[in-house]
N, C-alpha and C. Protein backbone atom coordinates (compact mmCIF):
# COMPACT_ATOMS: atom_id res chain seq x y z
N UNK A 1 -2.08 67.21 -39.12
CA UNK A 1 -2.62 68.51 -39.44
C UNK A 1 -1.47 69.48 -39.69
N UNK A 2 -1.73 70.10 -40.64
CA UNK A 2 -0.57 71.43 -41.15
C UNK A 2 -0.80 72.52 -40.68
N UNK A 3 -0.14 73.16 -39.94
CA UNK A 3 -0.52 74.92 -39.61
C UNK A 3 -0.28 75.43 -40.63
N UNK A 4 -1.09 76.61 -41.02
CA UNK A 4 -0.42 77.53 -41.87
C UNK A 4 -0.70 78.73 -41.16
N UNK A 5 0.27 79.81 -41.66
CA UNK A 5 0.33 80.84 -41.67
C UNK A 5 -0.73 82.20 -42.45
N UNK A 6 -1.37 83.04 -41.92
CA UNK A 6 -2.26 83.90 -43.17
C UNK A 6 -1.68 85.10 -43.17
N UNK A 7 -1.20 85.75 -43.55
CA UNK A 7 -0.58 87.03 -43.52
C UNK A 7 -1.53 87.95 -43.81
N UNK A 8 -1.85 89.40 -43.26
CA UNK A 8 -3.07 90.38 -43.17
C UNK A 8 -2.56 91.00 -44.49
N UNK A 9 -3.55 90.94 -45.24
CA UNK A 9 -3.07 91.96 -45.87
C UNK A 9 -3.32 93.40 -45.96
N UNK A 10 -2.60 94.32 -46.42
CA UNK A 10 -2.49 95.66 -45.76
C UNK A 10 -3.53 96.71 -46.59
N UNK A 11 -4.20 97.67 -46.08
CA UNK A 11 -5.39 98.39 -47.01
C UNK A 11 -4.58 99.32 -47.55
N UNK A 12 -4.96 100.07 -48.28
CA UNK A 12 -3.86 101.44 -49.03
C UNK A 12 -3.92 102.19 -47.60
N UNK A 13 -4.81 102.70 -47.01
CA UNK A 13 -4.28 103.12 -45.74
C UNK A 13 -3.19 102.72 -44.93
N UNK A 14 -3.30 101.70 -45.04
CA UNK A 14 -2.07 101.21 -43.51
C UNK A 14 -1.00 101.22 -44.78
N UNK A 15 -1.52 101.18 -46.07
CA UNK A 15 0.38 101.12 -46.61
C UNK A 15 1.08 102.00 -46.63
N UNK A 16 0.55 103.43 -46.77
CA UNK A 16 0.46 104.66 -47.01
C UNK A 16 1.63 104.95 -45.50
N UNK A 17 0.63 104.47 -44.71
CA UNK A 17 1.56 104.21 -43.30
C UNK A 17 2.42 103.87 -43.00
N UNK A 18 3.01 102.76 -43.55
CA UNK A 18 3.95 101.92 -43.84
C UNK A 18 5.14 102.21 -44.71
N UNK A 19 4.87 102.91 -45.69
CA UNK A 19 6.25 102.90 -46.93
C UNK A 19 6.64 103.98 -46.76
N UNK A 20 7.96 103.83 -46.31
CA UNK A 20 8.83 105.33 -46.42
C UNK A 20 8.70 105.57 -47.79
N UNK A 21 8.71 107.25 -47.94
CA UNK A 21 8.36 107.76 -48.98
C UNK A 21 9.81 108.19 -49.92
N UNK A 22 11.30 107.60 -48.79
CA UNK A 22 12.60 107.81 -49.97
C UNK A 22 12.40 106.55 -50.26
N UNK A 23 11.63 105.39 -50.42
CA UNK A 23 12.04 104.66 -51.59
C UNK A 23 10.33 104.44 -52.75
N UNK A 24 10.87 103.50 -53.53
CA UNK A 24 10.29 103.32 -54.24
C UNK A 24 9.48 101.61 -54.33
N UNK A 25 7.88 101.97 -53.76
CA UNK A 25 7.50 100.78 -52.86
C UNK A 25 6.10 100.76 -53.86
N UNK A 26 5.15 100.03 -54.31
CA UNK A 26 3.62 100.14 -54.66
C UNK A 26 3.23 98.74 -53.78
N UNK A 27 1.90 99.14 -53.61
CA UNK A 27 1.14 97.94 -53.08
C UNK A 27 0.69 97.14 -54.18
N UNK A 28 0.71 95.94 -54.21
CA UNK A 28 0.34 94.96 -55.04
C UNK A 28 -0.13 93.57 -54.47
N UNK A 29 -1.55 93.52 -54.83
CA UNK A 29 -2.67 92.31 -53.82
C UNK A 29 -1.98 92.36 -52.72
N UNK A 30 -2.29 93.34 -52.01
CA UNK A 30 -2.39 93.79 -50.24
C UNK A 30 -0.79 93.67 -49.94
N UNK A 31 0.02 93.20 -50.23
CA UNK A 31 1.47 93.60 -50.07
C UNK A 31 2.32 94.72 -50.49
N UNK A 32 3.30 94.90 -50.00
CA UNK A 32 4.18 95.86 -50.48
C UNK A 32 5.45 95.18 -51.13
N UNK A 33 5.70 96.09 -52.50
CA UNK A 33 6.78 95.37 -53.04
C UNK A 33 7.53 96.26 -53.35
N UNK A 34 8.81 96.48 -53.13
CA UNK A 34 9.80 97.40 -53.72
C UNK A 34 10.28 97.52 -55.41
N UNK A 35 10.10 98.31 -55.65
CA UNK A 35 10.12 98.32 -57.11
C UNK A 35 11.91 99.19 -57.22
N UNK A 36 12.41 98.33 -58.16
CA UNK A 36 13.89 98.61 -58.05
C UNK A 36 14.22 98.95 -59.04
N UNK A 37 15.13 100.07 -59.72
CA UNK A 37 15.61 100.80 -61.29
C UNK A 37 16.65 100.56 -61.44
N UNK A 38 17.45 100.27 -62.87
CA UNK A 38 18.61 100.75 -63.40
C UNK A 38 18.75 102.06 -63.07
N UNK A 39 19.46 102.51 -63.84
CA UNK A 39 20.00 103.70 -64.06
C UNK A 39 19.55 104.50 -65.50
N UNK A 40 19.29 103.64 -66.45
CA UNK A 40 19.21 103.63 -67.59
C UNK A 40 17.73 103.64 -67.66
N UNK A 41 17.06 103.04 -66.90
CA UNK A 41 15.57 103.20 -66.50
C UNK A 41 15.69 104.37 -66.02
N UNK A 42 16.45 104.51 -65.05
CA UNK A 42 15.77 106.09 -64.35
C UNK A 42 16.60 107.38 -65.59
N UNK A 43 17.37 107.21 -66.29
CA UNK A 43 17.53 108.42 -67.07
C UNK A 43 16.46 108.77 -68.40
N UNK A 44 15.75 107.50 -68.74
CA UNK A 44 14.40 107.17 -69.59
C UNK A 44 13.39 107.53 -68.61
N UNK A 45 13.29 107.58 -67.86
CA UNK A 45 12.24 108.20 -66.68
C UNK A 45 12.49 109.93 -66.68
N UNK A 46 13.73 110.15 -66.39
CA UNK A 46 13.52 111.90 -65.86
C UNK A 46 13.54 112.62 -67.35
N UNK A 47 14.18 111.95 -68.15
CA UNK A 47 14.24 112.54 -69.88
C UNK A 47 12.40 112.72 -70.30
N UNK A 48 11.86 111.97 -69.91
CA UNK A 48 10.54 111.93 -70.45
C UNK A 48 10.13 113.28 -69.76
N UNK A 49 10.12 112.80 -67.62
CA UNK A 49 9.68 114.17 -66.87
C UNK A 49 10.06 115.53 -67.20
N UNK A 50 11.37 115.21 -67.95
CA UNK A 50 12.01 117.21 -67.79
C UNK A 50 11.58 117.26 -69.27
N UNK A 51 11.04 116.61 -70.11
CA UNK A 51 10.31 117.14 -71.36
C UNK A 51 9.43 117.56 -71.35
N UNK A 52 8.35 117.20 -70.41
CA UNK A 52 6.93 117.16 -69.67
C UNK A 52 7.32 118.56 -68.77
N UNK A 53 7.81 118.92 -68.17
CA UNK A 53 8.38 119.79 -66.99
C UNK A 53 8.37 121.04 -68.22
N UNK A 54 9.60 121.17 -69.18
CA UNK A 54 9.66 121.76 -70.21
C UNK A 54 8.41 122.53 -71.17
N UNK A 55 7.86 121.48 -71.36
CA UNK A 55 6.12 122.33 -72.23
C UNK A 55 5.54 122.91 -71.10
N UNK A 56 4.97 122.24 -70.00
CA UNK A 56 4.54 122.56 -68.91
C UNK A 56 4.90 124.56 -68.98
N UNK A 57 6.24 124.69 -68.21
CA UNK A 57 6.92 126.02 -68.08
C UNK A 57 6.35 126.62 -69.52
N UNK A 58 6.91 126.25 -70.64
CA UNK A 58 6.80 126.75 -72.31
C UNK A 58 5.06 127.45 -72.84
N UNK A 59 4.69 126.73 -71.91
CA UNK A 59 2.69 127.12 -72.69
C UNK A 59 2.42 127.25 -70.94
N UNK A 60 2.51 127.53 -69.92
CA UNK A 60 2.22 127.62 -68.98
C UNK A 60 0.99 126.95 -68.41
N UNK A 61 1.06 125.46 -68.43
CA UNK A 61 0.12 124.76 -68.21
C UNK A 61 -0.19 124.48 -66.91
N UNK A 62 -1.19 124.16 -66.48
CA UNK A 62 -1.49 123.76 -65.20
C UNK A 62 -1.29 122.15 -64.62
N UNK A 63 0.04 122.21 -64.77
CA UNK A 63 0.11 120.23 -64.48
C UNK A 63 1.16 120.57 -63.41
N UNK A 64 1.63 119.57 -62.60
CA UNK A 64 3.22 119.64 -61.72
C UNK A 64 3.07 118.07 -61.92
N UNK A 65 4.47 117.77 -62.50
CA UNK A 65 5.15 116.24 -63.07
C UNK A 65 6.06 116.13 -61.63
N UNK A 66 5.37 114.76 -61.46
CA UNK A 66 6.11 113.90 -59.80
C UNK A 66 6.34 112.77 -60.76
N UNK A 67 7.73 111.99 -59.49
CA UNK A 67 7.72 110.26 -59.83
C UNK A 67 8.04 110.05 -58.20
N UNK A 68 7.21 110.54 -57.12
CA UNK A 68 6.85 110.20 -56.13
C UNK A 68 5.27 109.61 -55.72
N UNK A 69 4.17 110.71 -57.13
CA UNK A 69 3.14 109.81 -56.59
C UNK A 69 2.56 108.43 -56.72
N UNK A 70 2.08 108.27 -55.52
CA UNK A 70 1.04 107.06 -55.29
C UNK A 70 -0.40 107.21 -56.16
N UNK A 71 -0.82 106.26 -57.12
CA UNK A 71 -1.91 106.45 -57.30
C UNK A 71 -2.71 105.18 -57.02
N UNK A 72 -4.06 105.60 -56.07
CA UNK A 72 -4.76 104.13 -56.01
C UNK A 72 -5.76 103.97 -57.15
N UNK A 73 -5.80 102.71 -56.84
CA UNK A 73 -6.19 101.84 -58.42
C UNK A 73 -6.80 100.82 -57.78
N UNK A 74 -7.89 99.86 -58.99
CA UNK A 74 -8.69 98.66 -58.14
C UNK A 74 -8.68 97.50 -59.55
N UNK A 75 -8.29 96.68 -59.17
CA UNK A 75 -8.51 95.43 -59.74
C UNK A 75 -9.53 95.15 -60.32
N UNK A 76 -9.59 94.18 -61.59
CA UNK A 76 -11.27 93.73 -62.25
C UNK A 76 -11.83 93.11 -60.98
N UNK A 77 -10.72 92.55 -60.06
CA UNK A 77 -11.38 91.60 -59.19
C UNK A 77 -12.12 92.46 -57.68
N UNK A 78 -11.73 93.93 -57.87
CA UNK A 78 -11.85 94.73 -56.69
C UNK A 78 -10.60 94.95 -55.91
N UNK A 79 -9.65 94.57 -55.94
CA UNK A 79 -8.31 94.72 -55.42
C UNK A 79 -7.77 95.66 -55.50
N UNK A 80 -7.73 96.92 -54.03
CA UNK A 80 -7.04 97.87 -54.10
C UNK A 80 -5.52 97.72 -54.27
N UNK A 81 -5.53 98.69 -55.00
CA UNK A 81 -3.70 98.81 -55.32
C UNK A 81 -2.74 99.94 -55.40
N UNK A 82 -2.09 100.03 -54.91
CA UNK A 82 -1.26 101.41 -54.50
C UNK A 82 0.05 101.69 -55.86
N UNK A 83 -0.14 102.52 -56.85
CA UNK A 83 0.99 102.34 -58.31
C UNK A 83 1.18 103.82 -57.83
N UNK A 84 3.03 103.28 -58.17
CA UNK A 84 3.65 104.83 -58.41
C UNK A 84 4.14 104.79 -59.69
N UNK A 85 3.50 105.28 -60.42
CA UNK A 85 4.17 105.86 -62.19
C UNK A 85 5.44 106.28 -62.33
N UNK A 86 6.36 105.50 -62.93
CA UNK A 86 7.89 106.30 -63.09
C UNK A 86 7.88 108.01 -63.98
N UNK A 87 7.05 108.11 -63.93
CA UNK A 87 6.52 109.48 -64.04
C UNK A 87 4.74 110.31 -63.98
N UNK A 88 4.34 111.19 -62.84
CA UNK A 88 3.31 111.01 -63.44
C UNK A 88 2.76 112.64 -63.30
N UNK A 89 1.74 113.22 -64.61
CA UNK A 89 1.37 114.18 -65.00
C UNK A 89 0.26 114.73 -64.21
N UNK A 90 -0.09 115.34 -63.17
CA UNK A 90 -0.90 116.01 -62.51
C UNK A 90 -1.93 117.13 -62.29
N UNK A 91 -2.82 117.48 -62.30
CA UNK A 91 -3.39 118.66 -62.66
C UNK A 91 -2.66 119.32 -60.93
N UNK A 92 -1.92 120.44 -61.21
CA UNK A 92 -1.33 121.07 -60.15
C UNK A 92 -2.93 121.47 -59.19
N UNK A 93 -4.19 122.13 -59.35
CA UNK A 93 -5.24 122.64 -58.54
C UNK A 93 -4.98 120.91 -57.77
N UNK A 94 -5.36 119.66 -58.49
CA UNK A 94 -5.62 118.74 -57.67
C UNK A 94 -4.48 118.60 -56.69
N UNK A 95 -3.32 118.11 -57.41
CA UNK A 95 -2.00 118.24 -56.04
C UNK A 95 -2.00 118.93 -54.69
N UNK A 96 -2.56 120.15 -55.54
CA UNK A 96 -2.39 121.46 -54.52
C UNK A 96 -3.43 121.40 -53.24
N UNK A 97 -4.47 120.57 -53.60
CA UNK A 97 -5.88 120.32 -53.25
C UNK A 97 -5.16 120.23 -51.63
N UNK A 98 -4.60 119.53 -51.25
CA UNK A 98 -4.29 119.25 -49.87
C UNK A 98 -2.94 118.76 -49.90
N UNK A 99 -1.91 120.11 -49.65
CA UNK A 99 -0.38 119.74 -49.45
C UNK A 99 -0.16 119.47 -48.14
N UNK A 100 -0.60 119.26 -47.18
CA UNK A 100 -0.06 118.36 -46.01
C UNK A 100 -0.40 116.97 -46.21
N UNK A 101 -1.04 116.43 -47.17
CA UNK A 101 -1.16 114.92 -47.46
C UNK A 101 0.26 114.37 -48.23
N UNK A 102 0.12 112.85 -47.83
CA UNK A 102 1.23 112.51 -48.26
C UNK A 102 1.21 112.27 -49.70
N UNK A 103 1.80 111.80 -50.59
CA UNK A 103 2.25 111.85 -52.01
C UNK A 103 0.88 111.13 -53.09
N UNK A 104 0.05 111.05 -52.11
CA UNK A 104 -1.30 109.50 -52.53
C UNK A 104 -2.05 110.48 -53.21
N UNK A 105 -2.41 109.85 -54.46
CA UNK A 105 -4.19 110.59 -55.06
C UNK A 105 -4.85 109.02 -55.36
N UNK A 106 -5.90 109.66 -55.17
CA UNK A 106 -7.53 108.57 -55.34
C UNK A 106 -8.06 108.73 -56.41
N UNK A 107 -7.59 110.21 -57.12
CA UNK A 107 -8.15 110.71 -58.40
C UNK A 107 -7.41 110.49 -59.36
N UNK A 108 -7.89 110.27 -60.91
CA UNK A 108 -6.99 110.12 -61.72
C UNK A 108 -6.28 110.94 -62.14
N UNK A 109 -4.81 110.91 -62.63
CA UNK A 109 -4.20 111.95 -62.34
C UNK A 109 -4.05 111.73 -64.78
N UNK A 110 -3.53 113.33 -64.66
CA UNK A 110 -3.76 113.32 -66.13
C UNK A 110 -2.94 112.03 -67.18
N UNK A 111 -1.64 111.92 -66.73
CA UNK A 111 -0.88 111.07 -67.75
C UNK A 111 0.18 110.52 -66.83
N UNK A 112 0.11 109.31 -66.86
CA UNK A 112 0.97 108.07 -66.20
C UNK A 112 1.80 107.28 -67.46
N UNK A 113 3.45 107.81 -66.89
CA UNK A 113 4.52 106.88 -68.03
C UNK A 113 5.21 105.37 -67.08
N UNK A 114 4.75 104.42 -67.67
CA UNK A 114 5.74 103.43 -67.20
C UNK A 114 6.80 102.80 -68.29
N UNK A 115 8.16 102.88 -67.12
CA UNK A 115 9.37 102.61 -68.04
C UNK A 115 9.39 101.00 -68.01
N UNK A 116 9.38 100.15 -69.12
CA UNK A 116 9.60 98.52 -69.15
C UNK A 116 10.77 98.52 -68.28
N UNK A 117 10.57 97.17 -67.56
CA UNK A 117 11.63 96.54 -66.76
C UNK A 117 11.22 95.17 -66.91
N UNK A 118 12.03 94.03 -65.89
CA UNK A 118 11.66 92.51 -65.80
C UNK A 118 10.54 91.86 -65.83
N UNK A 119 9.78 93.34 -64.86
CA UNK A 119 8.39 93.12 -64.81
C UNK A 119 7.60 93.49 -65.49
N UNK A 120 7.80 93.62 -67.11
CA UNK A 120 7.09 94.26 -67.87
C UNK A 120 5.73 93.87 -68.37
N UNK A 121 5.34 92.90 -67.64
CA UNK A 121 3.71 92.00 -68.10
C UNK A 121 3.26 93.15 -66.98
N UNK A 122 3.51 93.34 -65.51
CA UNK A 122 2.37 94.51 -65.13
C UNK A 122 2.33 95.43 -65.72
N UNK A 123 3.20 96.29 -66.85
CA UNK A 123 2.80 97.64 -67.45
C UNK A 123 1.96 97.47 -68.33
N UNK A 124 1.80 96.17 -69.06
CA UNK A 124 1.22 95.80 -70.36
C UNK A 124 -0.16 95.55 -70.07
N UNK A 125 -0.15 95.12 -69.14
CA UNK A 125 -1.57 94.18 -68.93
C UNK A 125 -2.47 94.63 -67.45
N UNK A 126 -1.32 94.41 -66.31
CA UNK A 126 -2.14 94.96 -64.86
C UNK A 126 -2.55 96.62 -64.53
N UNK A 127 -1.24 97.16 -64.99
CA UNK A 127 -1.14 98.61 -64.89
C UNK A 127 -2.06 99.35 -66.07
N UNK A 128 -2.07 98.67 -66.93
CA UNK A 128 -3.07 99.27 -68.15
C UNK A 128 -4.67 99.40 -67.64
N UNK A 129 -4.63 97.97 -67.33
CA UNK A 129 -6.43 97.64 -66.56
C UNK A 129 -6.66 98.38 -65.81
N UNK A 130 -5.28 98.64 -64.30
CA UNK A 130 -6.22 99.79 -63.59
C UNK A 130 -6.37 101.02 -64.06
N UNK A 131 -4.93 101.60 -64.86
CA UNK A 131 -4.94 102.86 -64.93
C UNK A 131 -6.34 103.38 -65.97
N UNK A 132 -7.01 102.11 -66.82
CA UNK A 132 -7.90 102.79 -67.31
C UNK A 132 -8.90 102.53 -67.01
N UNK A 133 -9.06 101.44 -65.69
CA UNK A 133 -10.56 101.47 -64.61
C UNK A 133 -10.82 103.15 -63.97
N UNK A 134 -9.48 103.43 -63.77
CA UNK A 134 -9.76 104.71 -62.90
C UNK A 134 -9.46 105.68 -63.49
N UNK A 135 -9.38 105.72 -65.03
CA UNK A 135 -9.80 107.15 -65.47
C UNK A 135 -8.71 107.87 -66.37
N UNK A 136 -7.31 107.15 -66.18
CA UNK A 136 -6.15 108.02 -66.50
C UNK A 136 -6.79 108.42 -68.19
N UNK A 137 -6.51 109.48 -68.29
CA UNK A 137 -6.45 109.98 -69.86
C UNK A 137 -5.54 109.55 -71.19
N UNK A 138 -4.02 109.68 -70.54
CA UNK A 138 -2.81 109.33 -71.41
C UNK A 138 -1.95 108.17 -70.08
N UNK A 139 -1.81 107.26 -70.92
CA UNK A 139 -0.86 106.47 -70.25
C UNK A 139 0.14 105.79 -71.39
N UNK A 140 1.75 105.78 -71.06
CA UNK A 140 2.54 105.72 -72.47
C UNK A 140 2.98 104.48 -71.30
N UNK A 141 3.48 103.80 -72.52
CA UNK A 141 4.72 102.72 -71.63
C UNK A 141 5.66 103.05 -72.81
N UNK A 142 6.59 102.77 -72.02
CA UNK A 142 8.38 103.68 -72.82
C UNK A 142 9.03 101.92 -72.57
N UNK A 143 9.22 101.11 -73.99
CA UNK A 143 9.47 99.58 -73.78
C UNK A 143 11.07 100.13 -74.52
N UNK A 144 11.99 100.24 -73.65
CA UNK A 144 13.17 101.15 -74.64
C UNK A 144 14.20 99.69 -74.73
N UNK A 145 13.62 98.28 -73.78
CA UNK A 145 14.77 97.46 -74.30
C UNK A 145 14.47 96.20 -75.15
N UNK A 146 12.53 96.71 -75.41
CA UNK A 146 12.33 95.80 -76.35
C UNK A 146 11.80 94.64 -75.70
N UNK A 147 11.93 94.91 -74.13
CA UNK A 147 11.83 93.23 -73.58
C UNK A 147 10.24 92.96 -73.55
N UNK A 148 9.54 93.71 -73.86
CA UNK A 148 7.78 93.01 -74.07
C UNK A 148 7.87 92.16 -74.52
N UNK A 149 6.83 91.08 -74.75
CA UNK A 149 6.77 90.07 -75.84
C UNK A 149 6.12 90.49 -76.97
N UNK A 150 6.58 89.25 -78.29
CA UNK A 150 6.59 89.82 -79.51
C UNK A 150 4.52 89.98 -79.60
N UNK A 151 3.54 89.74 -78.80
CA UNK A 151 2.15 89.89 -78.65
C UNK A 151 2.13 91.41 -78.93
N UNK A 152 3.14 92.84 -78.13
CA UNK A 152 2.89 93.69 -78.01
C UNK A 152 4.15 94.09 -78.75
N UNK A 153 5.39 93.82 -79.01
CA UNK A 153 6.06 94.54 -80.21
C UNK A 153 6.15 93.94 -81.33
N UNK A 154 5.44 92.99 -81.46
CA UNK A 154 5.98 92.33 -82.84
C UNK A 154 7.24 91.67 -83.08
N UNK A 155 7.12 90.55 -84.41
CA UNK A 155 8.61 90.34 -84.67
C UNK A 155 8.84 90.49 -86.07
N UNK A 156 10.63 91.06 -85.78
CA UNK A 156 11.49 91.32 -84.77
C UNK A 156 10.86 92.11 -83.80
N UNK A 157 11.01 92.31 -82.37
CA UNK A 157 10.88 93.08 -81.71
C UNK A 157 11.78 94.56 -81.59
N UNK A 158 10.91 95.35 -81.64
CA UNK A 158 11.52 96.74 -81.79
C UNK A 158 11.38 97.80 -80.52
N UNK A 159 12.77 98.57 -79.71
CA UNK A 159 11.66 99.29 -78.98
C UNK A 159 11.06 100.01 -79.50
N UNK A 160 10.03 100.66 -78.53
CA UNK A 160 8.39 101.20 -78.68
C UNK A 160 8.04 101.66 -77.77
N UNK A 161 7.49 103.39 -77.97
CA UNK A 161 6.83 104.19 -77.22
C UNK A 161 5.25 103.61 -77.69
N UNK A 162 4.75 103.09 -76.54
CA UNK A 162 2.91 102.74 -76.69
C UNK A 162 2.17 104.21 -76.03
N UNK A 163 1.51 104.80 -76.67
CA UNK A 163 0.53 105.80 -76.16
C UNK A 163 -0.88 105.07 -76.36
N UNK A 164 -1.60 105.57 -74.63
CA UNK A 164 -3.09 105.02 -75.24
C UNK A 164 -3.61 106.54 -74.25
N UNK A 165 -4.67 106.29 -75.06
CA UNK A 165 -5.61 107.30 -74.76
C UNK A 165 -6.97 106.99 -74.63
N UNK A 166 -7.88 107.28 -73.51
CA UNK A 166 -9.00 107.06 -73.41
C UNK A 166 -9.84 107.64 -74.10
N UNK A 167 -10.92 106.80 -74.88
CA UNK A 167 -11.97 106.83 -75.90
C UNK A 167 -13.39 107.63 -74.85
N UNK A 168 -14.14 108.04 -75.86
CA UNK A 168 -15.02 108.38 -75.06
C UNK A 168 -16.10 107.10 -74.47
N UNK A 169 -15.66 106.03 -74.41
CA UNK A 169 -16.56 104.86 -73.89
C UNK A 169 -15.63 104.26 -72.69
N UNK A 170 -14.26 105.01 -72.42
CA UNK A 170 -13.36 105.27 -71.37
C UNK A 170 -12.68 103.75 -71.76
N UNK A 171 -12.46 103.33 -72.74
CA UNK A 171 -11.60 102.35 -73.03
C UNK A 171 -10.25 102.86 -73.71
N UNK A 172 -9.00 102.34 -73.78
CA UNK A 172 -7.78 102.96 -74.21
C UNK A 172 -7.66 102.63 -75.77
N UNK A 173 -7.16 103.47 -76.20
CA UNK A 173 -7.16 103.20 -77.50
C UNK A 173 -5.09 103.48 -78.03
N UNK A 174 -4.77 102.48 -78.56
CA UNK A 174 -3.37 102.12 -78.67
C UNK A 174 -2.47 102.81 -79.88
N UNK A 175 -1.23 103.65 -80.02
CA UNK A 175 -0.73 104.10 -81.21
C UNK A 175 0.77 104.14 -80.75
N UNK A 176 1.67 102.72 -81.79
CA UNK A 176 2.49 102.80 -81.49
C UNK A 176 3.79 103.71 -82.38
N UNK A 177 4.64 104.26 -81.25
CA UNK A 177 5.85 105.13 -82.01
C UNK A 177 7.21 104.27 -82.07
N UNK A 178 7.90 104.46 -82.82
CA UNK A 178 9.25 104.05 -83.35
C UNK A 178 10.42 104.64 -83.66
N UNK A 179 11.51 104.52 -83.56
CA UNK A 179 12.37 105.74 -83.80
C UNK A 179 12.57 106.96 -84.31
N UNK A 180 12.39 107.54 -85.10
CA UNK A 180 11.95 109.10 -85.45
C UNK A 180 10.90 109.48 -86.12
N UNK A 181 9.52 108.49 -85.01
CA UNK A 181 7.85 108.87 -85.16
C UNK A 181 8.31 110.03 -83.98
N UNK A 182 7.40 110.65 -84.56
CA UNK A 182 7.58 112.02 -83.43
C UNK A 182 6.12 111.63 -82.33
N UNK A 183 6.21 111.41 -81.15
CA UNK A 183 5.23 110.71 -80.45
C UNK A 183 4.18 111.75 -80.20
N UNK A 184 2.95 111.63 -80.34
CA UNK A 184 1.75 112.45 -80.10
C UNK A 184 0.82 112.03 -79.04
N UNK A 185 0.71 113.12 -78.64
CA UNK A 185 0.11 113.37 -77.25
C UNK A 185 -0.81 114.59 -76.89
N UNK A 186 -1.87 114.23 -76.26
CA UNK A 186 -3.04 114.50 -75.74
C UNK A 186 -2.71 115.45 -75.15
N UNK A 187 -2.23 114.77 -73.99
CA UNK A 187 -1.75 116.30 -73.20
C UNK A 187 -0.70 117.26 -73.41
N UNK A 188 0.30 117.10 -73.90
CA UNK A 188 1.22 117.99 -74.53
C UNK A 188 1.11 118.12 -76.44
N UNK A 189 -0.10 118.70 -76.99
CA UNK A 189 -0.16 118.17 -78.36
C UNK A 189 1.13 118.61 -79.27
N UNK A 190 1.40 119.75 -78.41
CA UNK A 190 2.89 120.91 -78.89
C UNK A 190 4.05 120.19 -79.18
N UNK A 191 3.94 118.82 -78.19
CA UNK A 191 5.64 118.24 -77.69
C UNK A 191 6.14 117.60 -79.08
N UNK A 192 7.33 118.17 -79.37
CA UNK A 192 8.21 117.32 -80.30
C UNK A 192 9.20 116.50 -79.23
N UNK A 193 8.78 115.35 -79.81
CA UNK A 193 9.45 114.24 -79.32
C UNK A 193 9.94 113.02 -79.73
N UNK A 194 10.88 112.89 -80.50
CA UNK A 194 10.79 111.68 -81.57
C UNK A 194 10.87 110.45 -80.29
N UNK A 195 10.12 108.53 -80.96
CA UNK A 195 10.46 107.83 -79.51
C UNK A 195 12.40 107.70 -79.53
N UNK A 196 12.65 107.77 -80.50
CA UNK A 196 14.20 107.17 -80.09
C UNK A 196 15.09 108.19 -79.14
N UNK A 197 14.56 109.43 -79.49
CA UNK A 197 15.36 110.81 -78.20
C UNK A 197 14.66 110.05 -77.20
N UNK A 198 13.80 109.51 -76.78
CA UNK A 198 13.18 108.82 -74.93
C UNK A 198 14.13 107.79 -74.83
N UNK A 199 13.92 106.92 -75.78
CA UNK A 199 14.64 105.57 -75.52
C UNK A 199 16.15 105.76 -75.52
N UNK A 200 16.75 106.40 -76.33
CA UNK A 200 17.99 106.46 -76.25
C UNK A 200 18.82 107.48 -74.97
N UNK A 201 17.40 108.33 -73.97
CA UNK A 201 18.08 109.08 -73.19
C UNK A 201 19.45 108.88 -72.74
């Protein structure tokens, strides 16, 4: 007979509990996994936020841009999941809703950017499913090294700013940008942004 081992897995509550909030941790099928950046990732991350930060101040909008929050999310299969967006767009009333809570919303928050990394099949495929089970409006993935597969850039493979936007039947609908496509957006319709100024931050 073999023993095995079952490991509990953890609810977004107890993770919430669990993950110090200086690093950079999401829950994924009841575990916690540390999610780890270049540098070059994180300057394609804050270039996007302080553009976002920028219109925000410029038209005085009601958003506050974090890449601390937690957003929960649920699996086709029902699987809660704890995603922090390497950037994400907020309606400030909701944030504001309860500032002694920790960094977590349950609600969809306006526009979630994920920057491609190793793990770039969850931005494409897992992170897409939840973020548009639960509502997100704009969700971009910023693929600045090209490493998707050629299914989602084509060949040659090119990088690519992907914007999707939810349809009114709440399904995403896909428009990809390329080096000096000026990227369009829902929530900032104002923003000049060509994708190669993101990618090349």
């Amino acid at each position: 007979m073999i023993a095995t081992t079952v490991t509990q897995k953890l609810t977004f509550d107890q993770f919430l509990g669990e993950c110090p909030e200086d690093k950079r941790y999401e829950l994924v099928n009841g575990e916690i996994v540390e999610m780890n950046a270049t540098r070059n990732h994180d300057d394609v991350a804050d270039f996007s936020a302080d553009s976002f930060k920028y219109e925000i101040q410029r038209l005085s909008l009601n958003y506050v841009v974090k890449n601390t929050a937690i957003v929960r999310t649920v699996t086709q299969s029902g699987i809660v999941q704890g995603r922090r967006p390497d950037v994400s767009v907020i309606d400030r009333d909701l944030w504001r809703s309860n500032r002694s809570a920790y960094s977590a919303l349950r609600e969809p928050i306006q526009l979630a950017v994920e920057v491609t990394s190793t793990n770039w099949d969850d931005d494409y495929i897992d992170k897409l499913d939840e973020y548009q089970r639960l509502g997100i409006p704009e969700y971009w993935i910023i693929d600045y090294l090209a490493i998707g597969s050629r299914d989602f850039l084509g060949n040659p493979k090119i990088p690519t700013v992907f914007v999707y936007l939810l349809d009114a039947e709440g399904n995403y609908q896909k428009t990809a940008f390329q080096g000096v496509d000026r990227i369009v957006s829902r929530t900032f319709p104002e923003l000049m942004l060509r994708a190669e100024e993101v990618m090349n931050a």
